[in-house]
Protein backbone atom coordinates (compact mmCIF):
# COMPACT_ATOMS: atom_id res chain seq x y z
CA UNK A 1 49.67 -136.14 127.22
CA UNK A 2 49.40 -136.68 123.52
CA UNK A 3 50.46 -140.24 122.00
CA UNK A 4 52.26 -140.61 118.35
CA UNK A 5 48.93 -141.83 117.30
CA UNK A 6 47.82 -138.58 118.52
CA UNK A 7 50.31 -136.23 116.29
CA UNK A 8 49.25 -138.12 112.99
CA UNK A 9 45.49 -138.33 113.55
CA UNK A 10 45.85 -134.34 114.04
CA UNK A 11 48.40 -133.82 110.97
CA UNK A 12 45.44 -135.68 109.06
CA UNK A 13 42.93 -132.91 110.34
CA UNK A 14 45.45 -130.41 109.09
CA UNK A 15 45.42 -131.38 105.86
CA UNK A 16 41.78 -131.43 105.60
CA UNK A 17 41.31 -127.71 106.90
CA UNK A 18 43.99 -126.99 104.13
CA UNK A 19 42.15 -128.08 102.18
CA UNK A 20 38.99 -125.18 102.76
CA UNK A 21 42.10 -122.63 102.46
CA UNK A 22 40.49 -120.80 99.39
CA UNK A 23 36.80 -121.08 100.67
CA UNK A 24 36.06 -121.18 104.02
CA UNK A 25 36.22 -117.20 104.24
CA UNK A 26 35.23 -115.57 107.01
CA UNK A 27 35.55 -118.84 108.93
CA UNK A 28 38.40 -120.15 109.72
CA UNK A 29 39.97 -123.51 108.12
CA UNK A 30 39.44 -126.14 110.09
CA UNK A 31 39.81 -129.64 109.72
CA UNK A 32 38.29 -132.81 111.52
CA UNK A 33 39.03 -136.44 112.03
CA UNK A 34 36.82 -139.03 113.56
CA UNK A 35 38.76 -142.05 115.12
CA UNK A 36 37.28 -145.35 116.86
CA UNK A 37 39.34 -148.33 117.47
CA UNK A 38 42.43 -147.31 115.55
CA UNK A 39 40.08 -146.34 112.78
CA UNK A 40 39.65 -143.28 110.82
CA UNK A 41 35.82 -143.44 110.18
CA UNK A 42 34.66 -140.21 108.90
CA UNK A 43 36.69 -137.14 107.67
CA UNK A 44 35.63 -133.48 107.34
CA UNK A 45 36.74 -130.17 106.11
CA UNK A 46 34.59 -126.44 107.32
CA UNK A 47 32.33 -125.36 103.61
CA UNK A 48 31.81 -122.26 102.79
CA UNK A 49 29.75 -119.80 104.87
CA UNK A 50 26.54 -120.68 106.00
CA UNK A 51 27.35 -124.56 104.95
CA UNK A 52 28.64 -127.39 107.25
CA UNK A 53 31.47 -127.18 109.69
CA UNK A 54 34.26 -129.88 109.76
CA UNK A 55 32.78 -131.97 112.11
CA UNK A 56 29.89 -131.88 110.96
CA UNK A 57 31.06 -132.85 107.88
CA UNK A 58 33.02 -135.59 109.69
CA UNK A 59 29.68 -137.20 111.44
CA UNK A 60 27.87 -137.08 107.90
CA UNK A 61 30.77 -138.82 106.47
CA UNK A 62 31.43 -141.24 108.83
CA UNK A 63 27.36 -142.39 108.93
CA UNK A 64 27.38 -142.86 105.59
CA UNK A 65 29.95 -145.19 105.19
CA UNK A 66 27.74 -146.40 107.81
CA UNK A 67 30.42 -146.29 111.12
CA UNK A 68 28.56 -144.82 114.30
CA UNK A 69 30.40 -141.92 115.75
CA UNK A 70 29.64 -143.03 119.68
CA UNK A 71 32.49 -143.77 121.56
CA UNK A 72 34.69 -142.17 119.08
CA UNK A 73 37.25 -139.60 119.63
CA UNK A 74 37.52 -136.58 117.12
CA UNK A 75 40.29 -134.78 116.14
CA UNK A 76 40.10 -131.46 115.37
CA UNK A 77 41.88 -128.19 114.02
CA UNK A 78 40.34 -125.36 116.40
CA UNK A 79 37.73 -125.79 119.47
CA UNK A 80 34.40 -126.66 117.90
CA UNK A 81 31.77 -123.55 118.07
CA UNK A 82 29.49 -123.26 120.93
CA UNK A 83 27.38 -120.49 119.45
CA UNK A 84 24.50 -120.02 116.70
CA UNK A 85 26.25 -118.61 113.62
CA UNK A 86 24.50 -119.23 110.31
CA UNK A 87 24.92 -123.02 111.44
CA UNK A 88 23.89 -124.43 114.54
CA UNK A 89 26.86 -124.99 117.39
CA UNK A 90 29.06 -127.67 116.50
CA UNK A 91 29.87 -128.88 120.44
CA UNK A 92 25.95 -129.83 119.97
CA UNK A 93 26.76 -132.49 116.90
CA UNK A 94 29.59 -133.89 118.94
CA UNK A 95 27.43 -134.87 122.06
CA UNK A 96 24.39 -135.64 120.37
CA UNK A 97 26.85 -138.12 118.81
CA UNK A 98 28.42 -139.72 121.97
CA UNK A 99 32.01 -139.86 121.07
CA UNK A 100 34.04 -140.09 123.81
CA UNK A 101 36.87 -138.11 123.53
CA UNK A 102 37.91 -134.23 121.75
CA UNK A 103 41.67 -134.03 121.30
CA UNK A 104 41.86 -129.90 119.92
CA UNK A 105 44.64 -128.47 118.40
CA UNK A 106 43.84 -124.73 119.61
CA UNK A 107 40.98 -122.85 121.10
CA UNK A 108 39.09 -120.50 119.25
CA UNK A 109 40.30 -116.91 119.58
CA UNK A 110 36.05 -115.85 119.01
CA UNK A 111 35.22 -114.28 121.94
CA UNK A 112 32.07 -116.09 121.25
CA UNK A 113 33.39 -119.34 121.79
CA UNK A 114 36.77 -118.72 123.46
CA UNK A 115 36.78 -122.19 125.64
CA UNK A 116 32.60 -122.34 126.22
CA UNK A 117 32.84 -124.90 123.75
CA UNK A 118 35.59 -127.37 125.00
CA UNK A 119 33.74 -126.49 128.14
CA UNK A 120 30.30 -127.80 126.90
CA UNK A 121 31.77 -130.82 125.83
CA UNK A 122 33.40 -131.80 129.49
CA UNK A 123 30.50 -130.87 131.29
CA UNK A 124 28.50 -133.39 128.79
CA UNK A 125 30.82 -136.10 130.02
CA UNK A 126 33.79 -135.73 127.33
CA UNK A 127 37.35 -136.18 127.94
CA UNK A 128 38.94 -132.99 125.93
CA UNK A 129 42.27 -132.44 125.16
CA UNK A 130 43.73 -129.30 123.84
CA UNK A 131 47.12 -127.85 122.59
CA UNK A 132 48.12 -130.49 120.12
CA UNK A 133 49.81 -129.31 117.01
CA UNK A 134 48.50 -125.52 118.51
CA UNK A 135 51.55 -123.73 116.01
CA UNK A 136 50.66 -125.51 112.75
CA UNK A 137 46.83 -124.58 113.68
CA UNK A 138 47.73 -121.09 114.55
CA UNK A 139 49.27 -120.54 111.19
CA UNK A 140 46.60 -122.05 109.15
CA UNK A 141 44.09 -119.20 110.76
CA UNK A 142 46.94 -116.41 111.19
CA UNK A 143 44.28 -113.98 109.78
CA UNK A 144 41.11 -115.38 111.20
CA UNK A 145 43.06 -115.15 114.91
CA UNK A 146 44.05 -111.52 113.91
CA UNK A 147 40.95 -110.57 113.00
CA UNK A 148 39.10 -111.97 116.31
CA UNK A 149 41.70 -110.85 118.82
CA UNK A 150 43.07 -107.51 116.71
CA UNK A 151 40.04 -106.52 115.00
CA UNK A 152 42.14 -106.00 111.85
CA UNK A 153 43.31 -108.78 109.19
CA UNK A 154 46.76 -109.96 108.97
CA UNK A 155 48.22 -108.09 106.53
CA UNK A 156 50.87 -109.53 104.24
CA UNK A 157 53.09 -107.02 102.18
CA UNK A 158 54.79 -108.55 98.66
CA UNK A 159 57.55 -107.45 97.27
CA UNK A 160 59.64 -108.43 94.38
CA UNK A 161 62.82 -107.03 94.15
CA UNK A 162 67.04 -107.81 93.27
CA UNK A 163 69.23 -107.81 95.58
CA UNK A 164 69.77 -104.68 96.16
CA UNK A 165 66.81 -103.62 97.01
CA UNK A 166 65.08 -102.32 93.50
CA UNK A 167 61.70 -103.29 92.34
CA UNK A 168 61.94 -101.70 88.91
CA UNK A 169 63.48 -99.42 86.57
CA UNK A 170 63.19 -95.57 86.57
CA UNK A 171 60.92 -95.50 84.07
CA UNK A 172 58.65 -97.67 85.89
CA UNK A 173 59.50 -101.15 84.13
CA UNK A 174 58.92 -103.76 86.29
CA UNK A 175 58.28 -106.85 84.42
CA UNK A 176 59.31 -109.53 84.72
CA UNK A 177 62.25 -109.11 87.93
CA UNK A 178 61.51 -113.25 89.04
CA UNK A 179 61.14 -115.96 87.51
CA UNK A 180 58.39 -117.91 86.67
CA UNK A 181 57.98 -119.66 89.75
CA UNK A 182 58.46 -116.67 91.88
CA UNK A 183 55.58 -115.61 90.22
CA UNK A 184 53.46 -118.65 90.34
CA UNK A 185 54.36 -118.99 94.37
CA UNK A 186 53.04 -114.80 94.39
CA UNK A 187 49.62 -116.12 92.64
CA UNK A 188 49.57 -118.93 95.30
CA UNK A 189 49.78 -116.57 98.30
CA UNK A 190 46.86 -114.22 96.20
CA UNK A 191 44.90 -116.87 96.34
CA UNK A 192 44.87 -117.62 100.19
CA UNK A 193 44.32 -114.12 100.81
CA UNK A 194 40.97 -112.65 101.49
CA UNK A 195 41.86 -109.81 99.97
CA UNK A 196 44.38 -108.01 97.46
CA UNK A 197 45.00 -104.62 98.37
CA UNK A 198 47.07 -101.71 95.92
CA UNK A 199 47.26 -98.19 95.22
CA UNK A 200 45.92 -96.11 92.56
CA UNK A 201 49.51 -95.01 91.85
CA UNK A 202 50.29 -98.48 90.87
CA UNK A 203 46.83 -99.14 89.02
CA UNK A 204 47.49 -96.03 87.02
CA UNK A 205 51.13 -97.20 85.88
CA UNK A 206 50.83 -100.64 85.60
CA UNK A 207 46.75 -101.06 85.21
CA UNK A 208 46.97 -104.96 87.12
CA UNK A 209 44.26 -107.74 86.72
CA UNK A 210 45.12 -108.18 90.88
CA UNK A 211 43.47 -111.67 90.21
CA UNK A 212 44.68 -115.21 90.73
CA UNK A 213 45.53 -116.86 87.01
CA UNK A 214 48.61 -118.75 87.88
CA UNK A 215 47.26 -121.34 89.93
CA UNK A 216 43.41 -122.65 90.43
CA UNK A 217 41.18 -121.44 92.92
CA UNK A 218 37.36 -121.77 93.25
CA UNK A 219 37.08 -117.81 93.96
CA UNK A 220 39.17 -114.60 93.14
CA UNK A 221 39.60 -112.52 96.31
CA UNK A 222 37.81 -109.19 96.89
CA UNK A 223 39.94 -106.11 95.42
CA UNK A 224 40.68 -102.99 97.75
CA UNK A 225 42.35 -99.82 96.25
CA UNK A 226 43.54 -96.90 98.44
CA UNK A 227 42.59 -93.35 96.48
CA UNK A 228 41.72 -91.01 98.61
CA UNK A 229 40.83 -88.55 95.73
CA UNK A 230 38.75 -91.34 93.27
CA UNK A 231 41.68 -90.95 90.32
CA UNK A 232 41.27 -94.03 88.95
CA UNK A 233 40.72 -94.44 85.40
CA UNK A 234 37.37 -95.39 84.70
CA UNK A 235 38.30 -97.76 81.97
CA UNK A 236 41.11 -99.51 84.86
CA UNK A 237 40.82 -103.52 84.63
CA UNK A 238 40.50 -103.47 88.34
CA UNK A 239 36.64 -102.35 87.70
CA UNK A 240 35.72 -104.53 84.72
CA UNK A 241 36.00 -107.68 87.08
CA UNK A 242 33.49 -108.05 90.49
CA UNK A 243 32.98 -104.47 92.06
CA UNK A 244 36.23 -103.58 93.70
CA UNK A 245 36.45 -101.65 97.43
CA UNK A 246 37.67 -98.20 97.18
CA UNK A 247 38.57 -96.22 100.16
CA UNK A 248 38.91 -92.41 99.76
CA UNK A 249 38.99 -89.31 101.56
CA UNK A 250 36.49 -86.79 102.48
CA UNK A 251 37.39 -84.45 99.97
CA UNK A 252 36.62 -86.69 96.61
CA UNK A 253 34.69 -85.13 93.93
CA UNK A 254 30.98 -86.28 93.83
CA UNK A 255 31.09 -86.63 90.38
CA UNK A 256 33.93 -89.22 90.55
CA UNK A 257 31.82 -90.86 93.51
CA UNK A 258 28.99 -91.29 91.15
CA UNK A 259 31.18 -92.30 87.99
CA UNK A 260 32.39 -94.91 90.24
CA UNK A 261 29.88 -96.46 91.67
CA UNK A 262 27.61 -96.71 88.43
CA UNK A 263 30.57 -99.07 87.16
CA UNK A 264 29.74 -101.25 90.39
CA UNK A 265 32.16 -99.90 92.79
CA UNK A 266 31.62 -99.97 96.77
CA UNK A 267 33.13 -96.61 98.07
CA UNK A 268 34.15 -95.96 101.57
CA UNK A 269 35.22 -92.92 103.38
CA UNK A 270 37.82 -93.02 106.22
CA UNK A 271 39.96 -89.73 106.06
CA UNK A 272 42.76 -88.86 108.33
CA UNK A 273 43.58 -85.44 109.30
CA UNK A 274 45.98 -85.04 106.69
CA UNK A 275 43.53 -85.29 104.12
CA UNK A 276 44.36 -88.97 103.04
CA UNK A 277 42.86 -92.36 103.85
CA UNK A 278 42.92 -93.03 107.42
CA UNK A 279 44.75 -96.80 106.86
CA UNK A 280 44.26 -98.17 110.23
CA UNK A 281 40.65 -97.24 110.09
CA UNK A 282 40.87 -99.02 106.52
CA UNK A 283 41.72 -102.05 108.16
CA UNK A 284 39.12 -102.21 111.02
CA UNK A 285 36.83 -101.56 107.85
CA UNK A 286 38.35 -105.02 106.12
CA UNK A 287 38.03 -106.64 109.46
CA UNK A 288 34.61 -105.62 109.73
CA UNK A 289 33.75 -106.67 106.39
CA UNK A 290 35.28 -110.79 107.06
CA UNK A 291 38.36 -110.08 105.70
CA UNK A 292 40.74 -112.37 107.76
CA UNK A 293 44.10 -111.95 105.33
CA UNK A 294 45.03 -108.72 103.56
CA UNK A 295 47.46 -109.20 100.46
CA UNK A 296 49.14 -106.04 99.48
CA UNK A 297 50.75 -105.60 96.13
CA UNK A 298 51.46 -101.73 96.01
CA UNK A 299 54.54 -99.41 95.39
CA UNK A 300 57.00 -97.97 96.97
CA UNK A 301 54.91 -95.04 98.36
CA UNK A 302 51.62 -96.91 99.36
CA UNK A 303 54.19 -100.00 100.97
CA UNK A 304 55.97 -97.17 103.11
CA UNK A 305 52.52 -95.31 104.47
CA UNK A 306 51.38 -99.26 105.38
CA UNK A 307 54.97 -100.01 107.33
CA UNK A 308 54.65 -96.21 108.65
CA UNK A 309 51.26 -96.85 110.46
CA UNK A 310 52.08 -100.15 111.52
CA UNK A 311 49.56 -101.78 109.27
CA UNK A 312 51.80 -104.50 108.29
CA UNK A 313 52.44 -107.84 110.08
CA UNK A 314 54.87 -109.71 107.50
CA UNK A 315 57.02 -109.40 104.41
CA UNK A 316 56.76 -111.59 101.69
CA UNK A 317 59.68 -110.76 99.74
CA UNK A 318 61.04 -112.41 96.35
CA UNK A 319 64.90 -111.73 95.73
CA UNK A 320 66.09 -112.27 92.31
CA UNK A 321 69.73 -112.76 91.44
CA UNK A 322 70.37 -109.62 89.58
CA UNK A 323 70.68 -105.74 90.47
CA UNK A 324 69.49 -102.07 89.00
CA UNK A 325 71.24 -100.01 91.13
CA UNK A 326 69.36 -96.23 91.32
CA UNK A 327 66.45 -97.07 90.91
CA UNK A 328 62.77 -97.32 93.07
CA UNK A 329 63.17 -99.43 95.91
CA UNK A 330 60.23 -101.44 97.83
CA UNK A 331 59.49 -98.44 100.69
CA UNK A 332 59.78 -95.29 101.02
CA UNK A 333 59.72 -93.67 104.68
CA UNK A 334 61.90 -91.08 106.63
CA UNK A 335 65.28 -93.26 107.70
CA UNK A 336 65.12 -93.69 111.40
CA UNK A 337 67.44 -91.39 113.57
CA UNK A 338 69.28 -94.05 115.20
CA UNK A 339 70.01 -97.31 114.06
CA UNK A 340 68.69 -98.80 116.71
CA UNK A 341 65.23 -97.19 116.47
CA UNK A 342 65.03 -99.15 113.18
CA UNK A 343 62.24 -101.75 113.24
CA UNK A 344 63.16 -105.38 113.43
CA UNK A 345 61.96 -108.48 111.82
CA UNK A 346 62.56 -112.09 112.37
CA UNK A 347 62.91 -114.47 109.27
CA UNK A 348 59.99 -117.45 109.34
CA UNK A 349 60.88 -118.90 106.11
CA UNK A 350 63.61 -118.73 103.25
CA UNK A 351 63.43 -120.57 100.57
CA UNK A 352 64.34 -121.25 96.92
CA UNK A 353 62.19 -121.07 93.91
CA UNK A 354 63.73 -121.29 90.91
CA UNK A 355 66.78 -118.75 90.57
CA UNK A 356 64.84 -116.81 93.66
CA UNK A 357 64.91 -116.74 96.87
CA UNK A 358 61.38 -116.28 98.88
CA UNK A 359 61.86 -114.76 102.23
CA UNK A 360 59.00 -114.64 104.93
CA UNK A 361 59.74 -112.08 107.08
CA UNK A 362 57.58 -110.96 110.56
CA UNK A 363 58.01 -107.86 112.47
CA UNK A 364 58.90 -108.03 116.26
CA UNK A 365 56.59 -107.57 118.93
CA UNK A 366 57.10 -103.76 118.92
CA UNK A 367 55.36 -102.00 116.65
CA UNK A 368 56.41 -100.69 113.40
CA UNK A 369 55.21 -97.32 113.51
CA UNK A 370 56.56 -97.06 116.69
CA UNK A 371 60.13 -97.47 115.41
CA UNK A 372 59.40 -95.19 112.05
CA UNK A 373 57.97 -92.14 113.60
């Protein structure tokens, strides 16, 4: 079905949606190639929100170089949009341009599109293609695909830890545990992220930045902190930066609720019965909001309510060659009662950075709170 000229004119369109992989937020990355006659003869990448799509982008760039799209066949990362966004529908560009063929990598997991748009184009007289490369595409929009079909982000937990297990000392000292480019690989995944999420536990202790400074990026993503009763210092670093999303409980003080928001903060109420922050209610909140990949960087405490609820879809651990011994560990949740009611992951990646290993770690199709309750 697909040719080897196929598989590289598609890893090119890959590359270009990586390259929108700190920007395109809410939208998904997507990438697009225009081919005619063995040629590549306009390229595109989706802008930011509200600006061009990738083949839009594409068609600009191919007409001035001056190359005419018709009879052309385009390449591209996820089914072009068949709705009215903040830009105009995409399939529309592609027919008004009379190329010939759409070879897709995936279809888009919108509901709003969801195959109308590969649709559009065949009933217009294109030959489309579709499933080429569909893995490599999925992973470039993990959270955007989450987001449509879940109605929650895909949330990514960090952890930095020795080997056996320990992410600091008693007394709370943490820094440094990796190396240096453990740590610049942890800014790199920031970055990517829609969102970095923590606790106020942790922003009390350790008062973070949570922003990207070890590698560039046009934007710093939007900072969430769980604290259901508003203790956050007022003079914490995490409010001197752009206003910061803080989810509490029902029972906050009013007078913290007003401290807070004069210093810029947006404050949101979801409340369990137990008094605390409802989390999966946090994260239809996030999804609500755009937010298509959720970073956390919490403690112990905060890491174990997340895995405990089942709000967390992968591990991104960092192992360094060293150990601590008694000492705070990365969760902390009731021990199952059996070991096989313990929840399961599946290792995507390990690899070596430096003197540590990074291990990419995805829980099984059950889910986790199933297994820790």
């Amino acid at each position: 079905m697909f040719s080897q000229i196929d598989f590289t004119h598609m890893e090119r369109a890959l590359a270009l949606a990586s390259r929108g992989m700190y920007t395109t937020t809410p939208n998904p990355r997507v990438g697009c190639a225009l081919v005619k006659n063995g040629e590549v003869i306009g390229t595109g990448f989706t802008q930011p929100a509200g600006q061009d799509h990738a083949e839009v982008r594409a068609l600009k760039d191919a007409r001035s170089r001056g190359k005419d799209p018709r009879g052309a066949t385009a390449y591209v990362t996820l089914e072009p949009c068949s709705h009215f966004g903040r830009t105009p529908p995409c399939v529309h560009a592609l027919i008004d341009a009379r190329v010939e063929k759409v070879i897709a990598a995936m279809e888009d997991p919108n509901p709003a599109v969801s195959g109308r748009g590969l649709a559009m184009l065949r009933d217009a007289g294109i030959d489309v293609r579709c499933g080429l490369l569909t893995n490599e595409a999925h992973e470039m929009n993990i959270g955007f695909v989450s987001r449509m079909t879940r109605r929650r982000p895909w949330v990514r937990m960090k952890v930095a830890a020795t080997l056996d297990g320990r992410t600091g000392l008693p007394t709370g000292e943490s820094q440094w545990i990796t190396g240096e480019d453990a740590r610049a690989d942890g800014h790199a995944w920031r970055a990517r992220a829609c969102a970095i999420l923590t606790g106020v536990g942790t922003v009390s202790e350790d008062d973070p930045q949570l922003t990207v400074r070890a590698v560039d990026t046009p934007r710093q993503p939007q900072c969430v902190l769980i604290d259901s009763r508003l203790e956050v210092p007022l003079d914490a670093r995490i409010l001197d930066g752009a206003p910061p999303w803080i989810f509490h409980a029902a029972d906050a003080d009013p007078a913290r609720i007003d401290a807070l928001r004069e210093k810029g903060a947006d404050l949101l109420e979801r409340s369990n019965e137990s008094g605390k922050v409802d989390l999966p209610a946090m994260l239809m909140a996030l999804a609500d909001r755009g937010i298509n990949e959720l970073h956390v960087e919490a403690g112990h405490k905060l890491n174990g309510s997340l895995l405990r609820e089942g709000c967390v879809d992968e591990l991104l651990v960092y192992l360094a060659p060293s150990l601590l011994g008694s000492a705070p560990g990365m969760f902390d949740f009731a021990p199952p009662t059996t070991l096989d009611a313990r929840p399961h992951l599946k290792f995507h990646r390990i690899d070596r950075l430096g003197d540590d290993l990074r291990i990419l770690a995805r829980f099984a199709e059950t889910t986790v709170a199933g297994a820790l309750h």
